[in-house]
PDB file of N, CA and C in Angstrom:
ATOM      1  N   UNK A   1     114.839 202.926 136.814  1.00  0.00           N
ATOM      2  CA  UNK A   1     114.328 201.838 137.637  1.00  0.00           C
ATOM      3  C   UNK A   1     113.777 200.758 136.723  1.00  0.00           C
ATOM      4  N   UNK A   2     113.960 199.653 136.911  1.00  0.00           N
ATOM      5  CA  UNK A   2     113.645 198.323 136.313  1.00  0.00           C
ATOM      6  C   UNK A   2     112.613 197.392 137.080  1.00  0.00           C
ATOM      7  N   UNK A   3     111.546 197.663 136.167  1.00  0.00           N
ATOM      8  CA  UNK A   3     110.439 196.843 137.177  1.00  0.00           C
ATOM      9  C   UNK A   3     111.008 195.254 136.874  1.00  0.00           C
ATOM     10  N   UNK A   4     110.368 194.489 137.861  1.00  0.00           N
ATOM     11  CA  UNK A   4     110.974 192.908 138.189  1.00  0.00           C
ATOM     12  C   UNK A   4     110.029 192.392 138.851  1.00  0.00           C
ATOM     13  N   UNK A   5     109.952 190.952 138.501  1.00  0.00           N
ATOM     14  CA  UNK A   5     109.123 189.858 139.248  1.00  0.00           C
ATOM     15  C   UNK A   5     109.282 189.169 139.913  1.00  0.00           C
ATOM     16  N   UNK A   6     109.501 189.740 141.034  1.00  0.00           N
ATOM     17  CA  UNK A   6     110.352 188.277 142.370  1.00  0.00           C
ATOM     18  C   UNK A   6     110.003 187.181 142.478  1.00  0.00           C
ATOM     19  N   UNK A   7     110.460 185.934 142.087  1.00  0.00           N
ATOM     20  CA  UNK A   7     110.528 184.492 142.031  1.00  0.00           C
ATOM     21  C   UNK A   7     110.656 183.856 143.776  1.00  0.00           C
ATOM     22  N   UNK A   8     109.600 184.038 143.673  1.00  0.00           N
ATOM     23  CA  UNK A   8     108.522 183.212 145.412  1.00  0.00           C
ATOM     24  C   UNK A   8     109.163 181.990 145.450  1.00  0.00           C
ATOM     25  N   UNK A   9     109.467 180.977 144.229  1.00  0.00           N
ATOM     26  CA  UNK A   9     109.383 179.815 143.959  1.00  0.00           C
ATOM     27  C   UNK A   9     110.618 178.720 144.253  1.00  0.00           C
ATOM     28  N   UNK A  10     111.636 179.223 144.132  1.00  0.00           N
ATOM     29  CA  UNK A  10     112.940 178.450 144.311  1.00  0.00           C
ATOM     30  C   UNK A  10     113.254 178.192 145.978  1.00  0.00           C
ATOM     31  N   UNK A  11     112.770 179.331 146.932  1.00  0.00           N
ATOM     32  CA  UNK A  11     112.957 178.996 148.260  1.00  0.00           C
ATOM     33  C   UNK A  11     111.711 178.453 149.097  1.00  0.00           C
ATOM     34  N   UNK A  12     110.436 177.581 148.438  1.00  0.00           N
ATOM     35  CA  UNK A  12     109.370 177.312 148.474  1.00  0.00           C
ATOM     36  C   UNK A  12     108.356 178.272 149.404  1.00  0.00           C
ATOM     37  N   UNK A  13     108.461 179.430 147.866  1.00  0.00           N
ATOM     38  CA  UNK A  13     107.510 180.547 148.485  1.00  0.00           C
ATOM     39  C   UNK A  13     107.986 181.783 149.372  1.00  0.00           C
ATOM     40  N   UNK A  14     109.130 182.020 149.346  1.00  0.00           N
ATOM     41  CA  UNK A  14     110.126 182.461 150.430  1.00  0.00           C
ATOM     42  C   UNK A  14     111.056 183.062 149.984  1.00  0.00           C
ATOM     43  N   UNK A  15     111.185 184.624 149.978  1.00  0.00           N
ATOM     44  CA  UNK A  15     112.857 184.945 149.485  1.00  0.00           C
ATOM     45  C   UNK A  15     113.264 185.912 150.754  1.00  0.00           C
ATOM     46  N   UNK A  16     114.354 185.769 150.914  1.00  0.00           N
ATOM     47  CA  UNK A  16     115.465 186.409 152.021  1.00  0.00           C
ATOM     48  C   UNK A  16     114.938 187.893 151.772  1.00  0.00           C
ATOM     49  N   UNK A  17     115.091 188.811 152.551  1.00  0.00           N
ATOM     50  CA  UNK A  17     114.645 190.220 152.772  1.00  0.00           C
ATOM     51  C   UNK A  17     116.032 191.103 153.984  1.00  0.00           C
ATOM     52  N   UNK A  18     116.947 191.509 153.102  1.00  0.00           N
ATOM     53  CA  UNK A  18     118.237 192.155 154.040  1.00  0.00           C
ATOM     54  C   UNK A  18     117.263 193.173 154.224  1.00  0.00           C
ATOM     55  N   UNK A  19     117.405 193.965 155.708  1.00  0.00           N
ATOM     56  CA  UNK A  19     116.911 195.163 156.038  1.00  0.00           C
ATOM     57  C   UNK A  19     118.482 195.961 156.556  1.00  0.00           C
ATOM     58  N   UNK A  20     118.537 197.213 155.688  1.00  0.00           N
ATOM     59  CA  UNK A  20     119.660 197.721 155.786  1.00  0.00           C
ATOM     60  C   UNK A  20     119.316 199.459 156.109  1.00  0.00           C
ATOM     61  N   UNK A  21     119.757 200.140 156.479  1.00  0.00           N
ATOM     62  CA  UNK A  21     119.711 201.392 157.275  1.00  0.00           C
ATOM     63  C   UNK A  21     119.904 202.213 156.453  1.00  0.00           C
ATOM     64  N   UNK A  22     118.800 202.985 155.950  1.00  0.00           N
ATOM     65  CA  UNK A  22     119.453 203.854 154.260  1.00  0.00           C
ATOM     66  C   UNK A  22     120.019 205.091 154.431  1.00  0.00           C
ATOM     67  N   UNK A  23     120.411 205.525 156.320  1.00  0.00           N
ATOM     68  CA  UNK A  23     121.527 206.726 156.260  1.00  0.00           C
ATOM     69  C   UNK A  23     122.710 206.010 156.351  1.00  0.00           C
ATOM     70  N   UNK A  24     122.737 205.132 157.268  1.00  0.00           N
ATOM     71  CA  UNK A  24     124.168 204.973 157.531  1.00  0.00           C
ATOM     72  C   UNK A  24     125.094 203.786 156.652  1.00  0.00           C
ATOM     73  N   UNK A  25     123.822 202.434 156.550  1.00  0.00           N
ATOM     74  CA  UNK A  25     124.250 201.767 155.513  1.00  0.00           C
ATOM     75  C   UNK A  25     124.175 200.279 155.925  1.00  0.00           C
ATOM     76  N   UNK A  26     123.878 200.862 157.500  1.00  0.00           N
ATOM     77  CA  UNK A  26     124.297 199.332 158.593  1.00  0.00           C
ATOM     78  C   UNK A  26     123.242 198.298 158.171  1.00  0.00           C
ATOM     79  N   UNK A  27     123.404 197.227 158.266  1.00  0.00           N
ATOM     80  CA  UNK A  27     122.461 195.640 157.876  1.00  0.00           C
ATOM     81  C   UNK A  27     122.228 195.532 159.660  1.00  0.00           C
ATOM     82  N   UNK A  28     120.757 195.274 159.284  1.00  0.00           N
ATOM     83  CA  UNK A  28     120.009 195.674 160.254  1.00  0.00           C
ATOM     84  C   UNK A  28     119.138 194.378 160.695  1.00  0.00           C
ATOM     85  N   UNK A  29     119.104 193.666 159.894  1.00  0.00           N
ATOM     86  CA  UNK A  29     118.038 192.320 160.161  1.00  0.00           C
ATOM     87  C   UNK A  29     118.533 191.486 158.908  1.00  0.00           C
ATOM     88  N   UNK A  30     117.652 190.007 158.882  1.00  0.00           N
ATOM     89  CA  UNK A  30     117.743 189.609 157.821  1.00  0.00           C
ATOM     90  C   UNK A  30     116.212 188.558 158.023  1.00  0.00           C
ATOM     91  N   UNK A  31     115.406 188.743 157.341  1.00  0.00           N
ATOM     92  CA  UNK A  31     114.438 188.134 157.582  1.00  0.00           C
ATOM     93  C   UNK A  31     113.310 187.371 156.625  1.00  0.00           C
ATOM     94  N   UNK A  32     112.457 186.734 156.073  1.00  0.00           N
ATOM     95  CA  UNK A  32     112.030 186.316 154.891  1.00  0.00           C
ATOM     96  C   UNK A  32     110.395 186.738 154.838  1.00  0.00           C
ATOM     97  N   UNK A  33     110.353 187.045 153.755  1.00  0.00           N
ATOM     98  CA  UNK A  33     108.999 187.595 152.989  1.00  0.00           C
ATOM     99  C   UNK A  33     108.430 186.249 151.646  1.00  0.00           C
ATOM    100  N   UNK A  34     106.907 186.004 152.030  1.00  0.00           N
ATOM    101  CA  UNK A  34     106.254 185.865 151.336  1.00  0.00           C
ATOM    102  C   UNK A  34     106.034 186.497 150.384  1.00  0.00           C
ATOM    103  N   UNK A  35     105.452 186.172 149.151  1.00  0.00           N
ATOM    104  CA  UNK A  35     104.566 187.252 148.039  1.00  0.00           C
ATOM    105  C   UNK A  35     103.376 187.849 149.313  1.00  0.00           C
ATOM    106  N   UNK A  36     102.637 187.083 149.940  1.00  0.00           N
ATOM    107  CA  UNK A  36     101.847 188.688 150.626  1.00  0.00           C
ATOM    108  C   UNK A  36     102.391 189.720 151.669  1.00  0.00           C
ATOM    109  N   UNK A  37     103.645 189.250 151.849  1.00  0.00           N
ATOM    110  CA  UNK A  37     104.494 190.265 152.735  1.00  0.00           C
ATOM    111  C   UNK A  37     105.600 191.538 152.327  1.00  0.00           C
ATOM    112  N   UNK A  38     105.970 191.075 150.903  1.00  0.00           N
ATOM    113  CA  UNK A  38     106.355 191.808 149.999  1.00  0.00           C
ATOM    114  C   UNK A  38     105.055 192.502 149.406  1.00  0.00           C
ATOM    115  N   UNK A  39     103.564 191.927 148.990  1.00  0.00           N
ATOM    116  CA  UNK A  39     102.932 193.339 148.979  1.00  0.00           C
ATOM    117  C   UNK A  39     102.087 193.904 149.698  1.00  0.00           C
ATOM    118  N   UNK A  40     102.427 193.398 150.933  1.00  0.00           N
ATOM    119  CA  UNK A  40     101.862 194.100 151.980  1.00  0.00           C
ATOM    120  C   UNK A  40     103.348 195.280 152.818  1.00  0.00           C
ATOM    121  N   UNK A  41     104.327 195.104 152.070  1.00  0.00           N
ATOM    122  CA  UNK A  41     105.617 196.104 152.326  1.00  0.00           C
ATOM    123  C   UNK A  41     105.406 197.185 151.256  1.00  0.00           C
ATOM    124  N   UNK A  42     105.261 196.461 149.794  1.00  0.00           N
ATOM    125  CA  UNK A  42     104.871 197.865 149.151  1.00  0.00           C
ATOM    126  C   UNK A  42     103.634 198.421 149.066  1.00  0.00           C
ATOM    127  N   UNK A  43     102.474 198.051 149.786  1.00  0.00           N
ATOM    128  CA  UNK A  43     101.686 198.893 149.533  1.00  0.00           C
ATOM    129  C   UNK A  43     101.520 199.835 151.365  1.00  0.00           C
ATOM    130  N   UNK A  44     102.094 199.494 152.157  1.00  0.00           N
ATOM    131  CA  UNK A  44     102.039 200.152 153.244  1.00  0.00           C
ATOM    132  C   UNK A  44     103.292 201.151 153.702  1.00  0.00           C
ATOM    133  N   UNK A  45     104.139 200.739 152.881  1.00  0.00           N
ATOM    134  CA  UNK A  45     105.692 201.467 153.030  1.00  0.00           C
ATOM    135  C   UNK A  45     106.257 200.778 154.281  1.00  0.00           C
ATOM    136  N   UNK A  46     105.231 199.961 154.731  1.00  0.00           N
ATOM    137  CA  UNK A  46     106.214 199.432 156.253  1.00  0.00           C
ATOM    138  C   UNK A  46     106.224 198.274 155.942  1.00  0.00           C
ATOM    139  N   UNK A  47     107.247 197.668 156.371  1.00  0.00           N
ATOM    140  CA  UNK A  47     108.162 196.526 156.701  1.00  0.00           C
ATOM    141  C   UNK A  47     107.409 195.057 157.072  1.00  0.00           C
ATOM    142  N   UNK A  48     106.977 194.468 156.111  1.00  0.00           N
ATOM    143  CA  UNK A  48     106.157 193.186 156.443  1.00  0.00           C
ATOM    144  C   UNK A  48     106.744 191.784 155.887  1.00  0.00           C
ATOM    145  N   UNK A  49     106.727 190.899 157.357  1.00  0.00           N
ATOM    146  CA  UNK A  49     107.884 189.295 157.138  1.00  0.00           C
ATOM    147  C   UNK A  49     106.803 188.311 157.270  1.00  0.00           C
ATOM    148  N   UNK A  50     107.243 187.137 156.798  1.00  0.00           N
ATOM    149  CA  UNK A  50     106.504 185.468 156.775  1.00  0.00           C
ATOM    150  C   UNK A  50     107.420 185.440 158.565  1.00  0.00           C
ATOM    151  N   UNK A  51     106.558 184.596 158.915  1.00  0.00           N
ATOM    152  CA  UNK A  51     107.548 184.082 160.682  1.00  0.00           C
ATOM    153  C   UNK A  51     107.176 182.624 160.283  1.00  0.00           C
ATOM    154  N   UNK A  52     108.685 181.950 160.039  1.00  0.00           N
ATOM    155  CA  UNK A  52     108.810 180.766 158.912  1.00  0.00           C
ATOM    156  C   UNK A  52     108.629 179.692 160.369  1.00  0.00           C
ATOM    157  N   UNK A  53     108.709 180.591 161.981  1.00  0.00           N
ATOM    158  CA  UNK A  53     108.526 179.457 162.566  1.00  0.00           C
ATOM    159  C   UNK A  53     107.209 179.309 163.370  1.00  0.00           C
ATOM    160  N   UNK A  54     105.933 180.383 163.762  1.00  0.00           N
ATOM    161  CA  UNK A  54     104.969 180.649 163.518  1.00  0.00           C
ATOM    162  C   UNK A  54     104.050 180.376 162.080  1.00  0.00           C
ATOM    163  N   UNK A  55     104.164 180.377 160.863  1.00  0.00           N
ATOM    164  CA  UNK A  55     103.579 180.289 159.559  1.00  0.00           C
ATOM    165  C   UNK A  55     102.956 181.307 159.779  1.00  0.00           C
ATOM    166  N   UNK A  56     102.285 182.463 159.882  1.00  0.00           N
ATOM    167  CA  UNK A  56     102.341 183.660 159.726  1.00  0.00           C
ATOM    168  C   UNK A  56     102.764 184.992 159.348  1.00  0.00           C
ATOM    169  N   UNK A  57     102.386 185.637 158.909  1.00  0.00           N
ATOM    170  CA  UNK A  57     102.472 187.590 158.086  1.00  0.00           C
ATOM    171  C   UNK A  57     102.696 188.055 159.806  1.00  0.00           C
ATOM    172  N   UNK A  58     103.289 188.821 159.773  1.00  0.00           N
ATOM    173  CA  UNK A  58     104.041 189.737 160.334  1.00  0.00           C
ATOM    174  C   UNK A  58     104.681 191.262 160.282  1.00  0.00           C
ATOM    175  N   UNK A  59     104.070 192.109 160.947  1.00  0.00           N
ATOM    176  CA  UNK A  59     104.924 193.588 160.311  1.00  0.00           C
ATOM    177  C   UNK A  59     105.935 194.152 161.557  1.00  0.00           C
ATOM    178  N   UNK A  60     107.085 194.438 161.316  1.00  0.00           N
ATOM    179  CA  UNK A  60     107.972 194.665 162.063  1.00  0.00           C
ATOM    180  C   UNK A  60     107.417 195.841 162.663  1.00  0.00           C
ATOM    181  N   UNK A  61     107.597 196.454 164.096  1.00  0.00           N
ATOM    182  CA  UNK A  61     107.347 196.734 164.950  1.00  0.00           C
ATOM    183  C   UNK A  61     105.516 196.541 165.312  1.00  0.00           C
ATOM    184  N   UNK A  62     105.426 195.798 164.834  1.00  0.00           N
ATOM    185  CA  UNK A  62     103.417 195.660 165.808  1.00  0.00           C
ATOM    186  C   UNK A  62     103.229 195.116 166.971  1.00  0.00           C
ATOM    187  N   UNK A  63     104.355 195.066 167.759  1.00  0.00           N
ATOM    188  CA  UNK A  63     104.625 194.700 169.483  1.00  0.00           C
ATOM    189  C   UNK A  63     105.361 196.058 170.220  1.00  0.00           C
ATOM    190  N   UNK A  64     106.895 196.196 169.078  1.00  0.00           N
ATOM    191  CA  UNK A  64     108.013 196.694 169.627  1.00  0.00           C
ATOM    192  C   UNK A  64     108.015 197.647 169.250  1.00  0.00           C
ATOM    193  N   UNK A  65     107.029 198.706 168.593  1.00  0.00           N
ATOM    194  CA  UNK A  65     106.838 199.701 168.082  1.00  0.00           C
ATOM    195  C   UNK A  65     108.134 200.789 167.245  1.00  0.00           C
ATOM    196  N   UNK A  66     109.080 199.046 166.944  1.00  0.00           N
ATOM    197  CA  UNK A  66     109.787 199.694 166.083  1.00  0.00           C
ATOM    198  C   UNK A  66     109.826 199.311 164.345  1.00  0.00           C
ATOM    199  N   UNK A  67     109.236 200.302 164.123  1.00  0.00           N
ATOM    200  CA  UNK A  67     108.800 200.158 162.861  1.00  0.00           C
ATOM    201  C   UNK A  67     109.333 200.629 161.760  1.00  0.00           C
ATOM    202  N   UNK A  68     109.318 200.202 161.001  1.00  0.00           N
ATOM    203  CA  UNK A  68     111.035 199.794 159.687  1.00  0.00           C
ATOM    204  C   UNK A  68     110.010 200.935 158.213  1.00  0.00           C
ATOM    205  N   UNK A  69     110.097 202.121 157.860  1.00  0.00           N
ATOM    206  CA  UNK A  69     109.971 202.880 156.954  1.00  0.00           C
ATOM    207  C   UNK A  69     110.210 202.394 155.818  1.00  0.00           C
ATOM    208  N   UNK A  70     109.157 202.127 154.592  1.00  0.00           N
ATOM    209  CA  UNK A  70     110.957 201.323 153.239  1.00  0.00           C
ATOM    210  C   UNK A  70     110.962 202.814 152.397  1.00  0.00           C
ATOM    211  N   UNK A  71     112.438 203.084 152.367  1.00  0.00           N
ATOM    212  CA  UNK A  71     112.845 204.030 151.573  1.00  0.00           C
ATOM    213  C   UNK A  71     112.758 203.520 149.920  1.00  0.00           C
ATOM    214  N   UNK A  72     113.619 202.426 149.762  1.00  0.00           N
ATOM    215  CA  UNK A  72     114.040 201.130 148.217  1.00  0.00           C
ATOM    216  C   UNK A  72     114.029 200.434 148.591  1.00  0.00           C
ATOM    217  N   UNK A  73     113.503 199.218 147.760  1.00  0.00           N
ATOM    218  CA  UNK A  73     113.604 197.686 147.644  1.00  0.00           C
ATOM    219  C   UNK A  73     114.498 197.529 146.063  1.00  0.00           C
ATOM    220  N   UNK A  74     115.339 197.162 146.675  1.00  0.00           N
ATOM    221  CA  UNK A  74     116.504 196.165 145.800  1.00  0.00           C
ATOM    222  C   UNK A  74     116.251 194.715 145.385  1.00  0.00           C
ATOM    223  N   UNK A  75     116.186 194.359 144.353  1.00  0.00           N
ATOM    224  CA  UNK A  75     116.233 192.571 144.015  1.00  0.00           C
ATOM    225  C   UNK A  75     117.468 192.408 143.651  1.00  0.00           C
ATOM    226  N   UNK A  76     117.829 191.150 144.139  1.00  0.00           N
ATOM    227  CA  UNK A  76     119.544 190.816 143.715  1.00  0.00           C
ATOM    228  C   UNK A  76     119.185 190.064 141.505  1.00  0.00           C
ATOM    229  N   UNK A  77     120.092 189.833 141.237  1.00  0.00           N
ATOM    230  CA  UNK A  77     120.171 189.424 139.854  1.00  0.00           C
ATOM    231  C   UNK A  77     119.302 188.275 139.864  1.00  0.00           C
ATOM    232  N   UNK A  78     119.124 187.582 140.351  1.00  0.00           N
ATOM    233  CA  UNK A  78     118.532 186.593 140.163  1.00  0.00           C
ATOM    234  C   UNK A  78     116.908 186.246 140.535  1.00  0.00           C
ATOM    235  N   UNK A  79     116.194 188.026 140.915  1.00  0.00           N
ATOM    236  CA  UNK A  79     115.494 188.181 140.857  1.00  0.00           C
ATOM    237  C   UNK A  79     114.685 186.997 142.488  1.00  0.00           C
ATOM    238  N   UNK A  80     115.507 186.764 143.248  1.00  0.00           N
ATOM    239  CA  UNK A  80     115.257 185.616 144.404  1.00  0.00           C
ATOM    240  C   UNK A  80     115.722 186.372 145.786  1.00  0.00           C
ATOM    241  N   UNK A  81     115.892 187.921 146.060  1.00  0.00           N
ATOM    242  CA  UNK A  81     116.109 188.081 147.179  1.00  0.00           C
ATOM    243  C   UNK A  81     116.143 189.745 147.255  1.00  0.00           C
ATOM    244  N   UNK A  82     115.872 190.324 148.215  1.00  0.00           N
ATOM    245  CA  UNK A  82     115.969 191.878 148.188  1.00  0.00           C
ATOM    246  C   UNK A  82     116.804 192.281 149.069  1.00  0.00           C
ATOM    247  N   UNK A  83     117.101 193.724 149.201  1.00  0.00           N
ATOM    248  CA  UNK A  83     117.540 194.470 149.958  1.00  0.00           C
ATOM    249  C   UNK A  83     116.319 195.645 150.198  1.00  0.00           C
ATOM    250  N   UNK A  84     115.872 195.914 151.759  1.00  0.00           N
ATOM    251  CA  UNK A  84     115.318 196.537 151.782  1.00  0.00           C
ATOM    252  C   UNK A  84     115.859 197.714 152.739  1.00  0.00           C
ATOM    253  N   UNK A  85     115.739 198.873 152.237  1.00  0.00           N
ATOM    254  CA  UNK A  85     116.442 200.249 152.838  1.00  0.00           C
ATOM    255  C   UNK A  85     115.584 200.910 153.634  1.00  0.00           C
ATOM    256  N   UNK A  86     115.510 200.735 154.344  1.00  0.00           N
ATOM    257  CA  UNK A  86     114.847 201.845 155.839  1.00  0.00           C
ATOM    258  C   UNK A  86     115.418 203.017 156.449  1.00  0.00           C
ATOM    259  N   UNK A  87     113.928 203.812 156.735  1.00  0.00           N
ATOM    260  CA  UNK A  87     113.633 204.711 157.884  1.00  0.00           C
ATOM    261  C   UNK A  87     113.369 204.166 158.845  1.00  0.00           C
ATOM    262  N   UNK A  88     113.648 205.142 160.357  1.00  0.00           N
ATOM    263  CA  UNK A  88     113.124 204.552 161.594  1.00  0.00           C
ATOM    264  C   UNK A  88     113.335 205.823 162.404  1.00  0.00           C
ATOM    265  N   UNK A  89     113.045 205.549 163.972  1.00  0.00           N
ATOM    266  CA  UNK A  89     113.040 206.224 164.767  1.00  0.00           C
ATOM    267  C   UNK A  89     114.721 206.144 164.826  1.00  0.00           C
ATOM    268  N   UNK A  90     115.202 206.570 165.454  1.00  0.00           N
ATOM    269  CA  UNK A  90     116.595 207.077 166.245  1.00  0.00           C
ATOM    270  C   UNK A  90     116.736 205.950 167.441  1.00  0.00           C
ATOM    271  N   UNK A  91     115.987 205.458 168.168  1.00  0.00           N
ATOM    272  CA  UNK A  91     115.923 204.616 169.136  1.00  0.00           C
ATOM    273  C   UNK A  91     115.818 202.765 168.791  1.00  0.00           C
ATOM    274  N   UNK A  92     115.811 202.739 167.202  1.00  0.00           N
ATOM    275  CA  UNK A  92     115.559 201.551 166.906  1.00  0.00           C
ATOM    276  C   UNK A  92     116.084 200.501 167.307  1.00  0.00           C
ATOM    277  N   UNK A  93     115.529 199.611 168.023  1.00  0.00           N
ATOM    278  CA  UNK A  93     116.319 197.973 168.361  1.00  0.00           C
ATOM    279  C   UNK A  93     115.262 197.468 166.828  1.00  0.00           C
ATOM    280  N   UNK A  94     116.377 196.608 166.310  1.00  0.00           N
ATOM    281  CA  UNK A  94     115.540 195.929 165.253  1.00  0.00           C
ATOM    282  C   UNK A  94     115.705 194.548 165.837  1.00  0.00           C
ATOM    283  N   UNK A  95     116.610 194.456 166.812  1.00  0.00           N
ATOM    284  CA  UNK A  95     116.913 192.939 166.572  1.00  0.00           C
ATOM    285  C   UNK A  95     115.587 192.762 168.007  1.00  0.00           C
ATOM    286  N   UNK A  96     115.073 191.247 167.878  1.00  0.00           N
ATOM    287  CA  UNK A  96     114.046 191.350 169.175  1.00  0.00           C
ATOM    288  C   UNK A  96     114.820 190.816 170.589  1.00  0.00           C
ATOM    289  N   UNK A  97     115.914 191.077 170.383  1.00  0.00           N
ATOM    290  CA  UNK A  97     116.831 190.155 171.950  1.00  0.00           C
ATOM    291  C   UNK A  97     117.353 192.191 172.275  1.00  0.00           C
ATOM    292  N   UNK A  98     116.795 193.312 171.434  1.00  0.00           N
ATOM    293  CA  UNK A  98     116.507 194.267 172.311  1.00  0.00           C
ATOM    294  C   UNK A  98     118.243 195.479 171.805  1.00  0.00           C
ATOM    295  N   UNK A  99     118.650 194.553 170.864  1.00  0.00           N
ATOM    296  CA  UNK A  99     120.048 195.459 170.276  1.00  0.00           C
ATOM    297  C   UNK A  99     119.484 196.084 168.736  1.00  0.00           C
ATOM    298  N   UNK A 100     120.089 196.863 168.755  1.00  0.00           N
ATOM    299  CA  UNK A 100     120.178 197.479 167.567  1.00  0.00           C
ATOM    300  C   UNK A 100     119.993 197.213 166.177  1.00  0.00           C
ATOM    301  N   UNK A 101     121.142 196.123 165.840  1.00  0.00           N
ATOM    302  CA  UNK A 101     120.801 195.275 164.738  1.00  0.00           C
ATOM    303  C   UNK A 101     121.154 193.710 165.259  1.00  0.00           C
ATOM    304  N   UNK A 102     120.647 192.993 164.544  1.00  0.00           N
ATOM    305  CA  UNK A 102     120.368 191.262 164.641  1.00  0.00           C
ATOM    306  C   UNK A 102     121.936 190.940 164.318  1.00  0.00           C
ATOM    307  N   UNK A 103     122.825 191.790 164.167  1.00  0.00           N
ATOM    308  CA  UNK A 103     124.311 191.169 163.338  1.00  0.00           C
ATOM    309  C   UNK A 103     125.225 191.944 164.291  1.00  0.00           C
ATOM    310  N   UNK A 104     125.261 191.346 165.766  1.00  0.00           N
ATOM    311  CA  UNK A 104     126.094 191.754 166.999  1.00  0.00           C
ATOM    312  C   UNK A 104     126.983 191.135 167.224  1.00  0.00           C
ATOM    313  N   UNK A 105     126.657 189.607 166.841  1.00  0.00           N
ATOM    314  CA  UNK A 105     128.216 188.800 167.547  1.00  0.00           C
ATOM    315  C   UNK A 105     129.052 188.615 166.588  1.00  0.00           C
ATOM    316  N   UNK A 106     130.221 188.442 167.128  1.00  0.00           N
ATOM    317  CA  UNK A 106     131.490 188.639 166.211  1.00  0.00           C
ATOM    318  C   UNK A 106     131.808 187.161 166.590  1.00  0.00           C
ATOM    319  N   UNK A 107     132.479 186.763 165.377  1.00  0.00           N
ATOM    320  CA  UNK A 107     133.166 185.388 165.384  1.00  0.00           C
ATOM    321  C   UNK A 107     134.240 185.458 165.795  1.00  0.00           C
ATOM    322  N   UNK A 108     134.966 186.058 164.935  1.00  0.00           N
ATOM    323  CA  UNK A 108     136.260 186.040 164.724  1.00  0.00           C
ATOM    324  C   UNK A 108     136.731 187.881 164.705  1.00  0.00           C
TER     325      UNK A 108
END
């Protein structure tokens, strides 16, 4: 494991956060983290976002009581974005319109 310093700075304060399903593999959300939401994810093991349209910290399920486990956090190369691998209940809607995952509609 390679410790790393996630660069807050290029997306003003803001890096992308994939939430991906660490049995099956499925991309599950995609949502953005502050520096206090990233360490308020690693120091709680649960799942904490910026709400870029609120300005507020946020932890996934503290309404919907579905709440996102982190198994790994991944940084991509450029040290500007993660992948984060979750536990959950069996019943999880991650997305908040009440489906499963946030990546339902098909284009094409």
């Amino acid at each position: 494991m390679t410790e790393t310093k996630l660069d807050f700075k290029k997306m003003g304060g803001l890096i992308p956060a994939v939430i991906q399903d660490v049995e099956t593999g499925e991309i599950l959300m995609l949502a953005f983290q502050n520096e206090e939401a990233f360490q308020k994810t690693c120091a709680t093991s649960e799942v904490h976002f910026f709400s870029r349209s609120r300005q507020k910290l946020w932890k996934k399920g503290e309404t919907s009581g579905n709440v996102l486990r982190v198994v790994e956090i991944l940084a991509d190369c450029d040290d500007d974005s993660v992948i984060i691998k979750v536990q959950h209940d069996s019943n999880l809607k991650a997305c908040h319109t009440g489906e499963r995952s946030c990546f339902f509609k098909k284009i094409k």
